[in-house]
Protein backbone atom coordinates (compact mmCIF):
# COMPACT_ATOMS: atom_id res chain seq x y z
CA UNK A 1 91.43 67.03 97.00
CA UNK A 2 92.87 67.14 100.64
CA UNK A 3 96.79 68.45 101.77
CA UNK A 4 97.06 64.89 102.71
CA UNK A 5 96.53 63.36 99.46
CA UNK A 6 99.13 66.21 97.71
CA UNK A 7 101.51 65.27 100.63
CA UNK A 8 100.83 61.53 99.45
CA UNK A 9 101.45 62.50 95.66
CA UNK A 10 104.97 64.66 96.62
CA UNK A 11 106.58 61.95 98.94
CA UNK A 12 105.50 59.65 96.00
CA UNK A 13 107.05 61.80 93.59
CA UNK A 14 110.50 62.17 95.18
CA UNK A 15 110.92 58.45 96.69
CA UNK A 16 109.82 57.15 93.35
CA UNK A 17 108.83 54.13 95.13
CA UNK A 18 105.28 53.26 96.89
CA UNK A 19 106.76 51.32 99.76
CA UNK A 20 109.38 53.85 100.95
CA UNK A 21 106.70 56.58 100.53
CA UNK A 22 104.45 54.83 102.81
CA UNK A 23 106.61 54.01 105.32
CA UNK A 24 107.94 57.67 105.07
CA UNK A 25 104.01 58.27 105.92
CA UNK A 26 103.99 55.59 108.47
CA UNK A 27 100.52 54.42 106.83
CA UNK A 28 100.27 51.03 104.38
CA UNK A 29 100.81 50.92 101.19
CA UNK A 30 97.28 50.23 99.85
CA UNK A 31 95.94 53.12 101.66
CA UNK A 32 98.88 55.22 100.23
CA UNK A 33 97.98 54.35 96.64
CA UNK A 34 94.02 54.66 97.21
CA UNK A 35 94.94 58.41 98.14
CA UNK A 36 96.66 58.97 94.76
CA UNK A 37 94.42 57.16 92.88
CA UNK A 38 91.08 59.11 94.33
CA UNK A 39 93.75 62.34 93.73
CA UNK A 40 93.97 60.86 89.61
CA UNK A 41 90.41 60.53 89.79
CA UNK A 42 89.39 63.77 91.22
CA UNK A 43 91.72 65.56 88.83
CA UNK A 44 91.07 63.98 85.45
CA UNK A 45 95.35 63.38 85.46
CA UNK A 46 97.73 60.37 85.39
CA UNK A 47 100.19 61.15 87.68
CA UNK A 48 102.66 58.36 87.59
CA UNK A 49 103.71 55.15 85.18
CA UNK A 50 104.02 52.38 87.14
CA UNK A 51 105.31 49.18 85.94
CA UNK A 52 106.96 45.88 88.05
CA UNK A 53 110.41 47.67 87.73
CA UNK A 54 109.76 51.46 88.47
CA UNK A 55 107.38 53.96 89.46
CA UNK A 56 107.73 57.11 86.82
CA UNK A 57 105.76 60.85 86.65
CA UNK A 58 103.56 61.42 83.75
CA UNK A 59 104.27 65.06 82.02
CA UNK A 60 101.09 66.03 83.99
CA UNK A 61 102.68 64.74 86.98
CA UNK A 62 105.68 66.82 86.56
CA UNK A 63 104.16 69.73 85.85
CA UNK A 64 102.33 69.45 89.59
CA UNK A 65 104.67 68.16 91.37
CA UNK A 66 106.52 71.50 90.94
CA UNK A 67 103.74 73.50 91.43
CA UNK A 68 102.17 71.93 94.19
CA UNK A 69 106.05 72.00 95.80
CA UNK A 70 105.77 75.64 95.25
CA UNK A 71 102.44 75.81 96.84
CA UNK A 72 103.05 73.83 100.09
CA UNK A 73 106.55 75.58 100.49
CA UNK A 74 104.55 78.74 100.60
CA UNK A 75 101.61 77.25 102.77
CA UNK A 76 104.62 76.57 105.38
CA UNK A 77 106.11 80.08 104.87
CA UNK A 78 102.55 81.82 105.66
CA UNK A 79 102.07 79.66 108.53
CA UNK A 80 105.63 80.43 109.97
CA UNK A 81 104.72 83.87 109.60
CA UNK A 82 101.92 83.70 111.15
CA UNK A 83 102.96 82.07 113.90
CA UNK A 84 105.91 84.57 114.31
CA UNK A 85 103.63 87.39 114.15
CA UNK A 86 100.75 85.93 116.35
CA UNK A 87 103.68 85.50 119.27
CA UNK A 88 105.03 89.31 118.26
CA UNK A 89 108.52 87.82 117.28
CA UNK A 90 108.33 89.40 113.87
CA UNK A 91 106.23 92.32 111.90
CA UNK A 92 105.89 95.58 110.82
CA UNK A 93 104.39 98.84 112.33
CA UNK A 94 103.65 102.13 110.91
CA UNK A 95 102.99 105.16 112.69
CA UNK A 96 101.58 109.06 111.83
CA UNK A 97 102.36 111.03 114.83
CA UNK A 98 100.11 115.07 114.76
CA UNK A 99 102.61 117.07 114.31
CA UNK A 100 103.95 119.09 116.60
CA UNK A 101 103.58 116.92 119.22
CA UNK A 102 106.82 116.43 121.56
CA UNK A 103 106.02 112.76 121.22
CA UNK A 104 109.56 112.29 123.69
CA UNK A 105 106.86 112.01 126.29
CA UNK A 106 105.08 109.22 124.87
CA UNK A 107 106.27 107.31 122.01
CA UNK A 108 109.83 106.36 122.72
CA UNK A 109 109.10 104.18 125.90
CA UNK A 110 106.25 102.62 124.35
CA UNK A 111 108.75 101.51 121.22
CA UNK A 112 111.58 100.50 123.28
CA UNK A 113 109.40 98.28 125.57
CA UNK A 114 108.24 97.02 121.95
CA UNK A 115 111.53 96.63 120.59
CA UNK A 116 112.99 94.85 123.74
CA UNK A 117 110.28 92.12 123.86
CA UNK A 118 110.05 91.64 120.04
CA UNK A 119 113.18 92.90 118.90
CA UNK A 120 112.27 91.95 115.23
CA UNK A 121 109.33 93.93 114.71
CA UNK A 122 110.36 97.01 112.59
CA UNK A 123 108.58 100.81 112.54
CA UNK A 124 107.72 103.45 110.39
CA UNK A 125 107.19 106.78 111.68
CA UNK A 126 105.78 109.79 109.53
CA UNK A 127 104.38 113.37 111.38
CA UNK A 128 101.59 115.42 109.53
CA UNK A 129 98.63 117.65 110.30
CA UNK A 130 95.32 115.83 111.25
CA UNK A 131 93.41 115.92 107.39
CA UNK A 132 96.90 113.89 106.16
CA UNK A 133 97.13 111.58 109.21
CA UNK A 134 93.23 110.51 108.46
CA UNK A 135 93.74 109.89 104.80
CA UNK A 136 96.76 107.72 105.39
CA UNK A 137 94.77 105.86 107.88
CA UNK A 138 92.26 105.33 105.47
CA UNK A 139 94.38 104.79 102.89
CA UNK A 140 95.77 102.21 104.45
CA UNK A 141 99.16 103.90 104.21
CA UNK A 142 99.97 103.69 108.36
CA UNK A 143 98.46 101.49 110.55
CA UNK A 144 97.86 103.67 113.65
CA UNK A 145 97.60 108.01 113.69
CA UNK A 146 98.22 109.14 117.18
CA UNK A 147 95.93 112.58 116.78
CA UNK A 148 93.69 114.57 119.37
CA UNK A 149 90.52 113.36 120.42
CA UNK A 150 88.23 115.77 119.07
CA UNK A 151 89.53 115.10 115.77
CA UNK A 152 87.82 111.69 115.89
CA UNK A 153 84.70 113.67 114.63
CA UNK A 154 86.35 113.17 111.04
CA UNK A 155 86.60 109.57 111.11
CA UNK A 156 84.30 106.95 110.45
CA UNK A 157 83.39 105.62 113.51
CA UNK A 158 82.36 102.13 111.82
CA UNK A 159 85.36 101.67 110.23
CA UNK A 160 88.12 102.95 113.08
CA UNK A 161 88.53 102.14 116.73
CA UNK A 162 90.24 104.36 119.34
CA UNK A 163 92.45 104.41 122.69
CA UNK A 164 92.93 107.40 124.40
CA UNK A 165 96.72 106.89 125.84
CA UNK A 166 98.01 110.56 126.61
CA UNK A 167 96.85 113.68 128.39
CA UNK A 168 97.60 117.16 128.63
CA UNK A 169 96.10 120.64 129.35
CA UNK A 170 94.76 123.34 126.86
CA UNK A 171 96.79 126.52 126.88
CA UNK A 172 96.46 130.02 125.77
CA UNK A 173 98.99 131.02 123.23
CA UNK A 174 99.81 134.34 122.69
CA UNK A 175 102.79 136.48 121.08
CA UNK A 176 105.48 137.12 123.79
CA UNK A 177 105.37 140.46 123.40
CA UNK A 178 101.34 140.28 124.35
CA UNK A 179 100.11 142.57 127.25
CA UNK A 180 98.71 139.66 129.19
CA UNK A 181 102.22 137.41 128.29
CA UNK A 182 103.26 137.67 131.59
CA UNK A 183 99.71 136.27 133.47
CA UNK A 184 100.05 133.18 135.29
CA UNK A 185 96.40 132.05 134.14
CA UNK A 186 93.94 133.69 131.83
CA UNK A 187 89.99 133.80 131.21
CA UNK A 188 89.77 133.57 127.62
CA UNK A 189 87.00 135.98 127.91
CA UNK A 190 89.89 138.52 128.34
CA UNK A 191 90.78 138.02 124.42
CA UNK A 192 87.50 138.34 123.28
CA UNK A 193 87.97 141.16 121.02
CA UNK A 194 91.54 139.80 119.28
CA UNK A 195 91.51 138.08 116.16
CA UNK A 196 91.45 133.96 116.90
CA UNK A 197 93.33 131.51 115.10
CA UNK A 198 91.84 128.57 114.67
CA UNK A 199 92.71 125.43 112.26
CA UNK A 200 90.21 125.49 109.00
CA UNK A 201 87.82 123.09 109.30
CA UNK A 202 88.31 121.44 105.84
CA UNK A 203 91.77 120.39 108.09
CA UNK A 204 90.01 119.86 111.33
CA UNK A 205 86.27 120.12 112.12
CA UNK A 206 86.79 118.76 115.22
CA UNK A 207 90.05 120.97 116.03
CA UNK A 208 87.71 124.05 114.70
CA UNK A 209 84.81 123.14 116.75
CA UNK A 210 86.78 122.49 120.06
CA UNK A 211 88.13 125.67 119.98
CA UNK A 212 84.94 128.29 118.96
CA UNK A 213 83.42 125.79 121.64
CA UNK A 214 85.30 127.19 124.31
CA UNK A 215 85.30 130.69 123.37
CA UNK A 216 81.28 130.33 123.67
CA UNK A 217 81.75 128.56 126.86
CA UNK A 218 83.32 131.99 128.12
CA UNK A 219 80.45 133.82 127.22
CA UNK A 220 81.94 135.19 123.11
CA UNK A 221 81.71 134.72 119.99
CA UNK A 222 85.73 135.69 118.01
CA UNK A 223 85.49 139.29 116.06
CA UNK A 224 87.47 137.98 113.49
CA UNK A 225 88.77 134.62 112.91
CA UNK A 226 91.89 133.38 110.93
CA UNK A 227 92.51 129.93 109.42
CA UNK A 228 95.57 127.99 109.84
CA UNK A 229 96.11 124.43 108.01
CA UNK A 230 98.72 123.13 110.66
CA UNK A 231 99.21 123.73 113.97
CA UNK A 232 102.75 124.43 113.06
CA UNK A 233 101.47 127.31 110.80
CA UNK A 234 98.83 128.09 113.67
CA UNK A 235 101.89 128.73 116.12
CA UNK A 236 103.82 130.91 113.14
CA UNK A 237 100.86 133.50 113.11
CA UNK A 238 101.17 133.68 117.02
CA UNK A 239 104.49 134.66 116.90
CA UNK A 240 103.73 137.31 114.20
CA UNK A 241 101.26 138.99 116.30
CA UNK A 242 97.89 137.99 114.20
CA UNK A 243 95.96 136.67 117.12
CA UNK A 244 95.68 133.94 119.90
CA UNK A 245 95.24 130.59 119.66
CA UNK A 246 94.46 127.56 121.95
CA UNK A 247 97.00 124.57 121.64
CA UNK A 248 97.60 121.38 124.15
CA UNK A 249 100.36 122.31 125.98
CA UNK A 250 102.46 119.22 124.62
CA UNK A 251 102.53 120.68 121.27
CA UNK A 252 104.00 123.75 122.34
CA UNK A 253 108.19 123.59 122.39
CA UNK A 254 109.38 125.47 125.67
CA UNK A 255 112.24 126.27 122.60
CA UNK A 256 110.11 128.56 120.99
CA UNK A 257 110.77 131.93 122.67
CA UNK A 258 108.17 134.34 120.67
CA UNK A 259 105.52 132.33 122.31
CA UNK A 260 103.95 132.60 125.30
CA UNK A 261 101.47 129.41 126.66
CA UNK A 262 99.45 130.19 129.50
CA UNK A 263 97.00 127.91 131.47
CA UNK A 264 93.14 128.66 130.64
CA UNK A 265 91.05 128.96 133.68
CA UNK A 266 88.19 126.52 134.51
CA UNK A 267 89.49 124.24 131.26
CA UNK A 268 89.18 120.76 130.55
CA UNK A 269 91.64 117.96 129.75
CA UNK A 270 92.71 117.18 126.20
CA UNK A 271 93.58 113.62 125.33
CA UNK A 272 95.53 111.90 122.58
CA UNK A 273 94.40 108.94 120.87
CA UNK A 274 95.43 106.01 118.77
CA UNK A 275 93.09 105.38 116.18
CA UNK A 276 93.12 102.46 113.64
CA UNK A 277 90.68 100.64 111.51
CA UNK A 278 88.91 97.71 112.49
CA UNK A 279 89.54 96.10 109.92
CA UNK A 280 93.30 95.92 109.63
CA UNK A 281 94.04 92.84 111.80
CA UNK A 282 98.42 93.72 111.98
CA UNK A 283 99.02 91.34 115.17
CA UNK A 284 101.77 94.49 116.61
CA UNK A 285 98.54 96.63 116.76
CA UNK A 286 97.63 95.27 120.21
CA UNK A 287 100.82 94.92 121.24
CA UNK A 288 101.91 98.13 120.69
CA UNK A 289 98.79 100.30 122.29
CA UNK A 290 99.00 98.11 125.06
CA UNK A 291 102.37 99.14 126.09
CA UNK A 292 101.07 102.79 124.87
CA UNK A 293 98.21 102.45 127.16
CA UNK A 294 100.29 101.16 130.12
CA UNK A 295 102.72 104.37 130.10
CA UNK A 296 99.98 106.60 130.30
CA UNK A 297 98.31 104.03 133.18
CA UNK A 298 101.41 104.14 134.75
CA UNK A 299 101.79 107.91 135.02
CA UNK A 300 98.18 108.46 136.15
């Protein structure tokens, strides 16, 4: 059974007339009824009563020509939605952003270039702490999580694909009331004996491990260590004088006035990343880390 021969049996069924429906095909008439007869054949079915006077549908031919009408209505649909999507003039995108983040310095050009090129495509947007940004990624409730880099430790690396887009610097944040609050850089080494604050790593082992990584790197090993599960809650027990911390400075809100950030000497970049699985084939993926991509490209 082809789509040509169901095409032959619907133009059949509504002309109720072989001749019409043929020249509606633009093919002849014998080769129009050797297509419905091979289709009667194939499917065990009489599908019209034809006499001298008039062509008629059997029961059985009713009962498929609305359901095959219902099937190549929706073939057309899918394709027309396909073809929207695959030229980015319609679709869907959702989006978990680490929270935190003052994603003003990333996120809205990247949707507005979106939105002005394909202004039908809609969003979702959702922030949470990197443990509930991976399990809606692999839950397959968002599409991309925009997270840090060395929390790609925690996802599968044969199911997910990555694009670092954004970059910013590590800083040292201590209470504002601090003794060293007022330093203009800082050797972490000069902490060594304060309590550190560090995400748990049943959150983060990647977040855990970047940050006891650079304490060794400085020659230490923290005294005591206390576990956050947010950076939100990290940046609370900062405030309240428990310890230090070390955050991306584009996490950090110049708002928040009981904290101070300081630059970390001899410290390397930290990058965001969009991460998505490989197999999730949403045609606004590409289009939107592109123009994600190309801000950060542009900047650099």
């Amino acid at each position: 059974m082809t789509t040509f021969q169901i095409e032959c049996f619907l133009i059949v069924a509504k002309y109720l007339n072989f001749t019409e429906a043929a020249n509606h095909l633009f093919i002849a008439q014998s080769s129009l009824s050797r297509n419905i007869s091979n289709l009667e054949a194939e499917l065990g079915i009489k599908l019209f009563s034809r006499t001298k006077k008039y062509v008629r549908l059997t029961p059985g031919g009713a009962v498929l020509y609305q359901e095959f009408s219902r099937l190549m209505d929706l073939g057309r649909d899918a394709i027309d939605k396909a073809r929207k999507a695959g030229l980015g003039q319609e679709g869907e995108i959702r989006l978990g952003v680490i929270e935190t983040q003052r994603s003003e310095n990333f996120l809205p050009a990247a949707l507005n270039a979106l939105r002005s090129k394909h202004p039908n495509i809609r969003f979702q947007l959702i922030r949470g702490n990197f443990k509930e940004l991976r399990d809606a990624l692999l839950n397959d409730s968002i599409d991309i999580a925009l997270t840090m880099d060395f929390d790609l430790l925690e996802y599968p690396q044969d199911q997910t694909i990555y694009q670092p887009f954004f970059h910013s610097s590590p800083k040292c944040v201590i209470a504002k009331t601090h003794p060293l609050a007022n330093h203009d850089e800082i050797h972490l080494d000069e902490l060594k004996f304060e309590p550190l604050i560090a995400i748990s790593p049943e959150v983060s082992k990647g977040a855990y491990n970047n940050i006891i990584h650079l304490c060794e790197v400085y020659g230490f090993t923290p005294v005591k260590i206390s576990y956050s599960n947010s950076i939100q809650n990290t940046l609370l027990m900062v405030e309240s004088g428990l310890g230090f911390s070390v955050l991306d400075e584009n996490c950090i809100s110049s708002a928040n006035a009981a904290v101070q950030s300081i630059p970390i000497h001899r410290s390397d970049p930290l990058y965001l990343v969009a991460v998505w699985k490989k197999e999730n084939f949403n045609p606004v993926i590409p289009l939107f880390v592109n123009l994600l991509t190309s801000e950060e490209e542009g900047e650099l």
